[in-house]
C-alpha atoms as a PDB file:
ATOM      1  CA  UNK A   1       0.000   0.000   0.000  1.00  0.00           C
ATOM      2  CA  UNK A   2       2.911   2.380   0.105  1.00  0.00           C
ATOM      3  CA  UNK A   3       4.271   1.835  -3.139  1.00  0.00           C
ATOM      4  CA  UNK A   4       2.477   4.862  -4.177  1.00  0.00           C
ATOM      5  CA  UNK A   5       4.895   7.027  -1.842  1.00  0.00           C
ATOM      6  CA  UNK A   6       8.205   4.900  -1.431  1.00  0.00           C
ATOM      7  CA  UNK A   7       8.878   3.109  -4.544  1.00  0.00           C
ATOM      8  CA  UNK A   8      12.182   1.686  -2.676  1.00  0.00           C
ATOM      9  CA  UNK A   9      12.519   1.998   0.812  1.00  0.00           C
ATOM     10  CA  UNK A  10       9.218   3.016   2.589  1.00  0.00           C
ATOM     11  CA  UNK A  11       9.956   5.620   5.671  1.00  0.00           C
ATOM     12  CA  UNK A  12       9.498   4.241   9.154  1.00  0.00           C
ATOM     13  CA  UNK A  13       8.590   7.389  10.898  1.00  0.00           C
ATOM     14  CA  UNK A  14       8.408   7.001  15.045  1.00  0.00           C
ATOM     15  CA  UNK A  15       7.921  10.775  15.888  1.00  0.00           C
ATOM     16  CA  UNK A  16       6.932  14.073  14.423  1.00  0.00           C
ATOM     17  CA  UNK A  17       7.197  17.843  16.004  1.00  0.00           C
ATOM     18  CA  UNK A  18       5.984  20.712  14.644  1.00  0.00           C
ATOM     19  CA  UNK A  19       6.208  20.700  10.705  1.00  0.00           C
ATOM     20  CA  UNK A  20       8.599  17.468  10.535  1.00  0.00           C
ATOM     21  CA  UNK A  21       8.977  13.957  11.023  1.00  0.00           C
ATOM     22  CA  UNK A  22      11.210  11.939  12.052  1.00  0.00           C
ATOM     23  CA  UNK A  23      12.586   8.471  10.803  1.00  0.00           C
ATOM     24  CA  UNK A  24      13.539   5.704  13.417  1.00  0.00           C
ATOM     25  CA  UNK A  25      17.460   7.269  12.394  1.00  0.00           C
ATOM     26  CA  UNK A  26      16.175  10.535  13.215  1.00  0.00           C
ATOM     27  CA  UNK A  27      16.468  11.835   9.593  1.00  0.00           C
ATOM     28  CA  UNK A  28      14.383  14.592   9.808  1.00  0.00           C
ATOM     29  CA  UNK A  29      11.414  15.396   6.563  1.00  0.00           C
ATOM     30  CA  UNK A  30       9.216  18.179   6.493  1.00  0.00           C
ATOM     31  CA  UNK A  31       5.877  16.621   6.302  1.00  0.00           C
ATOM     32  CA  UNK A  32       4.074  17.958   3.533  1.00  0.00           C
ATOM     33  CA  UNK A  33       1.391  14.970   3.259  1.00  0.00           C
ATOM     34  CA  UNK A  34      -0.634  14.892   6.754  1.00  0.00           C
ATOM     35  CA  UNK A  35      -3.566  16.980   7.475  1.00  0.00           C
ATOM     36  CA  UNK A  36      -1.194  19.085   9.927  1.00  0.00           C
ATOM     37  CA  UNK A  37       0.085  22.200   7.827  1.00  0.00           C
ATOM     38  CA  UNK A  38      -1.980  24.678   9.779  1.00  0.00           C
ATOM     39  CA  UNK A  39      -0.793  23.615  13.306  1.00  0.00           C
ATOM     40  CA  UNK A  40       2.084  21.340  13.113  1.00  0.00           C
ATOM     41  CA  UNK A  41       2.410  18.399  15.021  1.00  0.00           C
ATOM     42  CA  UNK A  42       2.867  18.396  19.058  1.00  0.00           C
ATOM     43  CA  UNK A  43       1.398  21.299  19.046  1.00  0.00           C
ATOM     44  CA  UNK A  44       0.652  22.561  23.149  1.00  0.00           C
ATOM     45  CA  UNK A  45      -2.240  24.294  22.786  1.00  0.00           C
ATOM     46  CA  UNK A  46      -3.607  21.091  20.769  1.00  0.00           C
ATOM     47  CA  UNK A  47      -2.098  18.656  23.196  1.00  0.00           C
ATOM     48  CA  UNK A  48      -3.536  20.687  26.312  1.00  0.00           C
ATOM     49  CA  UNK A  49      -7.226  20.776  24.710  1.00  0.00           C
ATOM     50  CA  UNK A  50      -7.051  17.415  23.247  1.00  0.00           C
ATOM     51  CA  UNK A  51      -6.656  16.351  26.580  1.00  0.00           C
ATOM     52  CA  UNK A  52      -9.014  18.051  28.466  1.00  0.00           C
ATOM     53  CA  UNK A  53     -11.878  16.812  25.931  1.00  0.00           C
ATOM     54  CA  UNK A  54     -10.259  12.950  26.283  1.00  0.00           C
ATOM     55  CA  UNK A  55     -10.508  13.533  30.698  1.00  0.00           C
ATOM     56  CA  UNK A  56     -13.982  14.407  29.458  1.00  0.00           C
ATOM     57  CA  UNK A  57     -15.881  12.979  26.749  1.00  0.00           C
ATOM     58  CA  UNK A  58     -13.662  10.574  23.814  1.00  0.00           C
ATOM     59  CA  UNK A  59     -16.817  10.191  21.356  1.00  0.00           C
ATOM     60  CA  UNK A  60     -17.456  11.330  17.882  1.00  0.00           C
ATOM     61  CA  UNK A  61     -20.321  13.712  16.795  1.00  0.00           C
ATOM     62  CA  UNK A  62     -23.084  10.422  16.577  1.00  0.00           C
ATOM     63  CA  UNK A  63     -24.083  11.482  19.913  1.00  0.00           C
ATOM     64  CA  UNK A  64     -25.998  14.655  20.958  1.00  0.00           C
ATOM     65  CA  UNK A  65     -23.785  17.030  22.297  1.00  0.00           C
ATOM     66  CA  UNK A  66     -24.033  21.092  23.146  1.00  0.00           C
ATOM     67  CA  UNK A  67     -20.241  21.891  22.296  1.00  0.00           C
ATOM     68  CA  UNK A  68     -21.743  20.545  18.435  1.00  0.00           C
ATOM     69  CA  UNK A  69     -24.101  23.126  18.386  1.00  0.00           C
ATOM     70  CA  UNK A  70     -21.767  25.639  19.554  1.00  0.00           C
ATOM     71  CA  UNK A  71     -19.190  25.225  17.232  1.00  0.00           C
ATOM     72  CA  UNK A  72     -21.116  25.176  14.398  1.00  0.00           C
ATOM     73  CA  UNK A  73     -22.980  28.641  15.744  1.00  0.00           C
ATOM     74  CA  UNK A  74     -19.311  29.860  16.575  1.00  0.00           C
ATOM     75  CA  UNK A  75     -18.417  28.958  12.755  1.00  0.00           C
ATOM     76  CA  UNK A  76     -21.316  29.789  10.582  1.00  0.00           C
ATOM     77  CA  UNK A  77     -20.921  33.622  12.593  1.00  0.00           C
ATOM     78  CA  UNK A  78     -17.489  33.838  10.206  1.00  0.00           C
ATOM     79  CA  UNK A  79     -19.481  32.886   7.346  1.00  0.00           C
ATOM     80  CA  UNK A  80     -22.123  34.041   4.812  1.00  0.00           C
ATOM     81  CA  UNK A  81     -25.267  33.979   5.533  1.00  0.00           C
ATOM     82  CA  UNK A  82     -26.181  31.564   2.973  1.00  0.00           C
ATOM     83  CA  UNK A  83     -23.302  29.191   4.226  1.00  0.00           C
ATOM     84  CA  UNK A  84     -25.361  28.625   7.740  1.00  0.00           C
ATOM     85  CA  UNK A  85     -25.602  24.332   7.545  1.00  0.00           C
ATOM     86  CA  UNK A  86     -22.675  22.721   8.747  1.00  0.00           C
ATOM     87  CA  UNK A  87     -22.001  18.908   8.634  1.00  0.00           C
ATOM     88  CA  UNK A  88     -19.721  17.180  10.765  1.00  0.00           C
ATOM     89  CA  UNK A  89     -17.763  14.284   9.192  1.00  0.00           C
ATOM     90  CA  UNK A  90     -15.223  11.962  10.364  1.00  0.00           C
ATOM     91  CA  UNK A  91     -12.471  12.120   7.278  1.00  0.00           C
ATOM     92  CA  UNK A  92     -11.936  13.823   3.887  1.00  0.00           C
ATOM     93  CA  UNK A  93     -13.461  10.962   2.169  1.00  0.00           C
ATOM     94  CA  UNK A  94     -16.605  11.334   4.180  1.00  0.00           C
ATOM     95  CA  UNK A  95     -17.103  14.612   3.198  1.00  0.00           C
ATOM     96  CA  UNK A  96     -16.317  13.939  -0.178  1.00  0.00           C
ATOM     97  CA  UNK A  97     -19.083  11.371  -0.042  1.00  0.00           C
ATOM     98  CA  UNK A  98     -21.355  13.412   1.393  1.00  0.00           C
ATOM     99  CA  UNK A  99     -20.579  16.573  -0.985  1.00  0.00           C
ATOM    100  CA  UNK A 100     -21.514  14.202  -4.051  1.00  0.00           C
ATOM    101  CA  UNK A 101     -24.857  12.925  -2.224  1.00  0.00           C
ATOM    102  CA  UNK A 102     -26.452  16.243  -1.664  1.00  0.00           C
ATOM    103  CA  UNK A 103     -24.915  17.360  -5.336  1.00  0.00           C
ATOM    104  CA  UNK A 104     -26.821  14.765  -6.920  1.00  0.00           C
ATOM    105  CA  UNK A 105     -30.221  15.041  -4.769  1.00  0.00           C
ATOM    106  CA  UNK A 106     -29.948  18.888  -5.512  1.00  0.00           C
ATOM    107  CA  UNK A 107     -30.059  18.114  -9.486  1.00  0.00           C
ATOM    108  CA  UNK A 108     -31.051  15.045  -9.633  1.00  0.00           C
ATOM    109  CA  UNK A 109     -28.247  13.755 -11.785  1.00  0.00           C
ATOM    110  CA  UNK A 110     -25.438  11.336 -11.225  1.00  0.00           C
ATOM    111  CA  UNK A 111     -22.735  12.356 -13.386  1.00  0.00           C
ATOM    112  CA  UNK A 112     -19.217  13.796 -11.921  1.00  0.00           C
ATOM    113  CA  UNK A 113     -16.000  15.380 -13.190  1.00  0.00           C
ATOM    114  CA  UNK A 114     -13.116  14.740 -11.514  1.00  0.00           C
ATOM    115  CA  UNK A 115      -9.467  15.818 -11.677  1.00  0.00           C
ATOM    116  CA  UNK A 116      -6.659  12.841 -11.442  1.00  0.00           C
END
């Protein structure tokens, strides 16, 4: 499955801080591929929140919750007013999944364009 990424040698990273990782040699690579551009890994202020929710509550948004609510009220205020809906999704691909549902119930066709 990694063939995609490392044709020879596939990295075996064991940490990451801030914008890098790090291989089990400590070679350092700036990560470029996770979902962690616009905080970095090991960030504090993550790591301090993260685990005040986990001491809390460790659920995802199936369940009722008031802090779902709020966020979305505390997100849609930095919007337009026609973007007022949000969804909460687990992953990119969920979203994507979801994006193409409502597209095709909103016109009622099944056809999609996609870029490789």
């Amino acid at each position: 499955s990694c063939k995609v990424f490392f044709v020879k040698d596939p990295l075996k990273i064991v940490r990451a801080q801030g914008q890098y990782m790090f291989d089990e040699k400590g070679e350092k690579y700036l990560d470029c591929i996770n979902n962690v551009a616009h905080v970095g890994h090991s960030h504090p202020y993550v790591i301090k929140a993260a685990t005040k929710q986990m001491e809390l509550l460790n659920t995802n948004s199936r369940f009722l919750h008031d802090n779902l609510v709020q966020y979305a009220q505390r997100l849609t205020a930095t919007l337009p007013e026609k973007l007022s809906v949000c969804y909460f999704v687990n992953s990119g691909s969920e979203a994507n999944d979801l994006a193409l549902r409502l597209a095709r119930q909103y016109h009622g066709h099944q056809d999609v364009i996609t870029l490789e």
